[in-house]
Structure formats: C-alpha cells, structure tokens
Protein backbone atom coordinates (compact mmCIF):
# COMPACT_ATOMS: atom_id res chain seq x y z
CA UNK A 1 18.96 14.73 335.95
CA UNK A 2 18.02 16.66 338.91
CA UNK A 3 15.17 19.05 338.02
CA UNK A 4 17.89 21.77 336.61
CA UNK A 5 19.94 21.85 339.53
CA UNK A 6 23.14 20.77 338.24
CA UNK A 7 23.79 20.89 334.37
CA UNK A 8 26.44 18.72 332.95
CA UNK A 9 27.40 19.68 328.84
CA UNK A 10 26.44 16.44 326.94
CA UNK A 11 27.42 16.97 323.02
CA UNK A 12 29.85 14.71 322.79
CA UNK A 13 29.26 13.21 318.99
CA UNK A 14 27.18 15.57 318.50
CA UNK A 15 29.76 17.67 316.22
CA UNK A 16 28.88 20.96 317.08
CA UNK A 17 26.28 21.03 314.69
CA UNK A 18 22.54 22.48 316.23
CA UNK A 19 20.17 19.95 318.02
CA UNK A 20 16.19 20.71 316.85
CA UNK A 21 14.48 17.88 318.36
CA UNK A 22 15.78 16.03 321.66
CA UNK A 23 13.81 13.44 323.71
CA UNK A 24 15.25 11.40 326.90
CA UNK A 25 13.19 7.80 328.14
CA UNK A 26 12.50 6.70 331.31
CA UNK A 27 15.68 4.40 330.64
CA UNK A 28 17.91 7.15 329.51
CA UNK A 29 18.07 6.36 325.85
CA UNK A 30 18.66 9.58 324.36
CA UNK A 31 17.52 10.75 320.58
CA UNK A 32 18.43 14.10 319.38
CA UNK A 33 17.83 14.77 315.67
CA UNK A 34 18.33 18.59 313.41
CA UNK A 35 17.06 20.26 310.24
CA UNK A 36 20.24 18.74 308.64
CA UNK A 37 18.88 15.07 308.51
CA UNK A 38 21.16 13.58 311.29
CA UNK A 39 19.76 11.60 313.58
CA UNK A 40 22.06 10.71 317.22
CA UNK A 41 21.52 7.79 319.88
CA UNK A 42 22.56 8.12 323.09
CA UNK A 43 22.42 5.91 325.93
CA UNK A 44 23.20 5.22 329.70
CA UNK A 45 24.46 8.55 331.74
CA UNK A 46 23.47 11.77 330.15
CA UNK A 47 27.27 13.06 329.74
CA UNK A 48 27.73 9.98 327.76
CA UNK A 49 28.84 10.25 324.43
CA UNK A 50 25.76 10.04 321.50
CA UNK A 51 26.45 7.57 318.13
CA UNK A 52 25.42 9.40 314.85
CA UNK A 53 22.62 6.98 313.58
CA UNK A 54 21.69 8.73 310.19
CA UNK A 55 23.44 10.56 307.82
CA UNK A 56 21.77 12.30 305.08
CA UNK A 57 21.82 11.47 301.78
CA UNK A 58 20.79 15.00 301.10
CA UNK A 59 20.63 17.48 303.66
CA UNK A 60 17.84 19.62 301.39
CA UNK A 61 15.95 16.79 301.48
CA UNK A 62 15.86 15.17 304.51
CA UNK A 63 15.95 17.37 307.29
CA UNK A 64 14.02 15.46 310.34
CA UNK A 65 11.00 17.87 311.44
CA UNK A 66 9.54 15.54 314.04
CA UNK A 67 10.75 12.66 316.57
CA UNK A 68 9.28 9.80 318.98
CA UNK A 69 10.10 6.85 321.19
CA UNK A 70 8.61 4.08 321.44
CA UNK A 71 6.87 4.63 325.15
CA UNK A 72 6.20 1.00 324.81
CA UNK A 73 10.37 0.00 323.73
CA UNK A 74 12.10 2.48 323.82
CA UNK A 75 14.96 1.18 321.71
CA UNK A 76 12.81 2.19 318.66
CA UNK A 77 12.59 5.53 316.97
CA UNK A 78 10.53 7.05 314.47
CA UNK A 79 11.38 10.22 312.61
CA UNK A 80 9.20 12.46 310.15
CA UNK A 81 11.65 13.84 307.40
CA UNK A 82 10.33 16.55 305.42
CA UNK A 83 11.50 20.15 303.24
CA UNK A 84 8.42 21.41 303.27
CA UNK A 85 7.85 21.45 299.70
CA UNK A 86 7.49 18.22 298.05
CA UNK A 87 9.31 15.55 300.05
CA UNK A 88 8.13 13.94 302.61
CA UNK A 89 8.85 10.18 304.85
CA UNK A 90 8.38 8.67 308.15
CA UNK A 91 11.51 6.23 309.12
CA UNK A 92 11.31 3.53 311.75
CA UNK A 93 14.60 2.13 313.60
CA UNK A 94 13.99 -0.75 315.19
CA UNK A 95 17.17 -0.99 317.81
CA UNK A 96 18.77 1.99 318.10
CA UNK A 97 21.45 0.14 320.48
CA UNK A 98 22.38 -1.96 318.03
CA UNK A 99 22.99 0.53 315.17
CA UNK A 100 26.25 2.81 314.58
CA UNK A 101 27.24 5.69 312.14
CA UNK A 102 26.09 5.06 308.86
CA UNK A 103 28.37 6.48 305.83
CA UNK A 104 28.03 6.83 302.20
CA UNK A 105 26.49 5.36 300.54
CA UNK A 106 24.42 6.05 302.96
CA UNK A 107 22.38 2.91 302.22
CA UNK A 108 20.37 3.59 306.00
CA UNK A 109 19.66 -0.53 305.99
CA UNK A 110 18.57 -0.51 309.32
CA UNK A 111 16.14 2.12 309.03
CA UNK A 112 12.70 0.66 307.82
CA UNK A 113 10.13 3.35 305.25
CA UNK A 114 6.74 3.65 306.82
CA UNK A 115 4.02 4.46 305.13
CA UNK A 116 2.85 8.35 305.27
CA UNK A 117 -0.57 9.68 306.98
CA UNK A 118 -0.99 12.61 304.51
CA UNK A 119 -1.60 12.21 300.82
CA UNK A 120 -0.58 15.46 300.15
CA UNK A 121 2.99 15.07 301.59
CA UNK A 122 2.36 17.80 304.36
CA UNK A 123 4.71 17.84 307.26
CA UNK A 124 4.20 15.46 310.14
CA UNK A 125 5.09 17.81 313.08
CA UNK A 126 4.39 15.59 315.92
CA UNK A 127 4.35 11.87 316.68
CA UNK A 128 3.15 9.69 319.30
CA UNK A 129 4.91 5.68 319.17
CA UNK A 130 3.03 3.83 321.77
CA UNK A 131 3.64 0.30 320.77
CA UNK A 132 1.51 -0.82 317.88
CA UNK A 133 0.19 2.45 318.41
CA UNK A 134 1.09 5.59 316.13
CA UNK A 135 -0.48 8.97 316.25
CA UNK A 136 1.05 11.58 313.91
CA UNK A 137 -0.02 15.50 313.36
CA UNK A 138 0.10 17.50 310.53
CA UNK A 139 0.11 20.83 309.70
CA UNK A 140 -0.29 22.86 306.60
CA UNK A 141 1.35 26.07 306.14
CA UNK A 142 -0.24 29.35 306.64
CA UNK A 143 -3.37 27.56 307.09
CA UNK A 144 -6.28 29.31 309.01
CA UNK A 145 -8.83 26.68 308.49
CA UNK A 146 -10.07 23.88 310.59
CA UNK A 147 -8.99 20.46 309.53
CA UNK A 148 -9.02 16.42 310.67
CA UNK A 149 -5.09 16.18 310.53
CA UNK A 150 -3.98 14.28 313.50
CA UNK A 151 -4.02 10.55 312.10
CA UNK A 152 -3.59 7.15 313.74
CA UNK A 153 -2.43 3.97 313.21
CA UNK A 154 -3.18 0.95 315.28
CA UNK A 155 -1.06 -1.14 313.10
CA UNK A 156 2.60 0.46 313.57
CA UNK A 157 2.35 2.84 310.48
CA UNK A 158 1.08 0.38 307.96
CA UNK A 159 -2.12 2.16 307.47
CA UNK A 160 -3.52 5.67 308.83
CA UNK A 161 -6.56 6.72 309.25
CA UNK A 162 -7.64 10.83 310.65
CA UNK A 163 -9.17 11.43 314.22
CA UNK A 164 -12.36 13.48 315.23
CA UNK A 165 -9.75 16.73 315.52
CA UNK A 166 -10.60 19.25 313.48
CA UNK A 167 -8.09 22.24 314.64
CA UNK A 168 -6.76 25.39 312.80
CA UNK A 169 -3.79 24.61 310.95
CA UNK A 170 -2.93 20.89 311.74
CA UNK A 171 -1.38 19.36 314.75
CA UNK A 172 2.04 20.78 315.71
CA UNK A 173 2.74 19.19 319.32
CA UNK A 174 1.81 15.52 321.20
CA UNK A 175 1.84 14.33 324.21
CA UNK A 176 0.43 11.42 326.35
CA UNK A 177 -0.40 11.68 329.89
CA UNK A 178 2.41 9.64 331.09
CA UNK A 179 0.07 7.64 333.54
CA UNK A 180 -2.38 7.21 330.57
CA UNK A 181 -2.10 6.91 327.29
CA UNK A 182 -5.79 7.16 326.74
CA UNK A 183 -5.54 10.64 327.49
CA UNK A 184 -3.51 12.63 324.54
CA UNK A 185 -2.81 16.11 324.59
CA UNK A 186 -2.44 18.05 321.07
CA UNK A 187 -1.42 21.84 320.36
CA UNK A 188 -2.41 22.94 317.63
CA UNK A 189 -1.69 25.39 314.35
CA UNK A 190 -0.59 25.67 311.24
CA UNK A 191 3.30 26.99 309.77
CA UNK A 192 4.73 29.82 308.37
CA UNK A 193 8.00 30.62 306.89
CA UNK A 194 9.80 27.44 308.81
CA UNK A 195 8.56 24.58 310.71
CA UNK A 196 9.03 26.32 313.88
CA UNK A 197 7.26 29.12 313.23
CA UNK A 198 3.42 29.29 313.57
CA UNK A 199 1.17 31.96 311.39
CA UNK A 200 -2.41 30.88 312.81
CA UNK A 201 -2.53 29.17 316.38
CA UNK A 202 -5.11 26.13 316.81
CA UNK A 203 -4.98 26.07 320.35
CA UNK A 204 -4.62 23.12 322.95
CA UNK A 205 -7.37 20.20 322.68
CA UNK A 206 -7.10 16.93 325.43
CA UNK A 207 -8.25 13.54 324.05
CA UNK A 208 -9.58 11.04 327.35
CA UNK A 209 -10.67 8.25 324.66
CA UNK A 210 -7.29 7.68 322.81
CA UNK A 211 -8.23 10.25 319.82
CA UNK A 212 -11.87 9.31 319.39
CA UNK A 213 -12.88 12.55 320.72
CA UNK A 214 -11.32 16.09 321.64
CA UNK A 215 -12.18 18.87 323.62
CA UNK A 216 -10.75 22.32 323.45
CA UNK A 217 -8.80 23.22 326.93
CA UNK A 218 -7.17 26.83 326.41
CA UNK A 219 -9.04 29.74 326.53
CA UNK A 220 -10.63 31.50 322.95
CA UNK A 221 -7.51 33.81 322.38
C-alpha cells in the first residue's frame, strides 16, 4: 500500500492455487481471477481474507482470460471467459460485496451473461467498465494482420460495435488515463501458443476522443 515498501502476503482464500489477473480500486475492493475459472473478491485492508465468487463448472471451459472494475462502481465486475478454441462469454456481477462462494451446482445466479463483441468467439483480452461504458479488445491468434478489434458499448454490453483501431493482432491491454477517461490507452498484438504469449506485437496506440480515433505512440520496432 506504500509504493513497494513494505509487502504484506495476502492469499488468504485464495487456496494456493495461481492468481492470472489481479486488480485493486481506489476503495480497496480487490478481484483476482486464474486460467482455472475462479473468480475471488476481496475487500477492506489488503491482508484481508478474499471470498471465492465463481467456481467453474468446467475448468476447460471457463478459464477467465480478462478482468475489469467498474471505475464508475466498483462493486461490479466483468470477466471475459474463454479456451481459446470455441468457447467464449463475458459475465457481469453486479455486487460483488454481497455475493459468497458459489458450489455445485454451480448455478452462478448472481452472475448476469453479457452479450459478446466478437462473432467469431475470439478472446476478449482486455476490458475497460466505465459505467454504462464498456470497451473490450480482442485478439486473434498468430495473427499478423491489421484489424478493427477493440469494440465498445455505450449500453453496458447489450450491444457492441468496433472502434477506428485497426492494430496487428487485436487488442491485448487497456487502460484509461485515470484523470480522463476520454483518453484510452491500448497495447496491442495478437497470441500464440497461450493467452499470455504474443507471436506478432501491435504496438501501443493512445485514444484522446474516447475510441473515435487512435494514434500510434511507440516507436516502429
């Protein structure tokens, strides 16, 4: 909590199993999610213990590749699940607070189906929850072409619709300028053997306009 000064070890319910994706709010609510499908909550002091807030119902099938806050309530979550072959779902929870470990039959009633940007079931690597406001990148694997696959929704995920990006491989990484969220930055690139493993690099394009336009921002190489 201090820059990296002092550490504290913070995997209490976390049951020794690996953490892929982690992100921490302004407000401390904690989300840390794996390539197994589990999902945790956390809140209050970051030694606190996390709640397990989804289980899998099959671990093949939905291993969680990408992971967001709501920046505008950050009790909400969204997850991208996705095997890279032919399953593929975004997930909202509402109120993470209010939600503890689900168990079989793993019925997940507090998590609500969104619907998903890509036709073609491609992973969603990235998300951006800003309110009412989604933006979700995509990337294809070993993909060396240009293509328009960072979407948005203005709607909360009802409908999607693709940005002016056009970047090698997809959309891998999001972020908003924390002051701003007009200004969005996006790295870029496709996938290789695994989700976090990148054949063809897109490089890393800045949005001022909310996603209408983008310009490229690292070098050539």
């Amino acid at each position: 909590a201090d820059g990296g000064g002092v550490w504290v070890v913070c995997n209490d319910g976390l049951y020794a199993q690996r953490v892929d994706l982690a992100a921490n709010s302004p407000a401390c609510h904690r989300y840390a999610a794996n390539r197994s499908g589990f999902v945790y909550f956390g809140g209050g002091a970051l030694g606190d213990p996390w709640t397990r807030v989804y289980r899998p119902t099959d671990p093949a099938r939905d291993s969680v590749v990408a992971l967001a806050y709501d920046s505008a309530d950050d009790k909400r979550v969204v997850v991208a699940q996705s095997n890279l072959a032919a399953t593929a779902a975004l997930l909202l929870l509402p109120d993470a607070t209010a939600v503890g470990d689900d168990a079989a039959p793993f019925a997940h009633a507090a998590w609500q189906t969104v619907a998903y940007p890509d036709a073609a079931s491609a992973p969603v690597l990235a998300l951006l929850v800003d309110g009412m406001t989604w933006y979700a990148g995509v990337a294809r694997k070993q993909n060396a072409a240009a293509s328009a696959l960072l979407y948005k929704s203005t709607n909360g995920g009802t409908s999607w619709a693709a940005t002016a990006l056009a970047a090698v491989g997809g959309v891998r990484a999001l972020a908003f300028d924390p002051s701003r969220h007009q200004t969005i930055y996006a790295g870029a690139g496709d996938y290789d053997t695994d989700a976090h493993s990148v054949a063809h690099a897109g490089g890393l394009w800045k949005s001022v306009d909310g996603g209408d336009s983008w310009s490229r921002i690292s070098t050539p190489n």
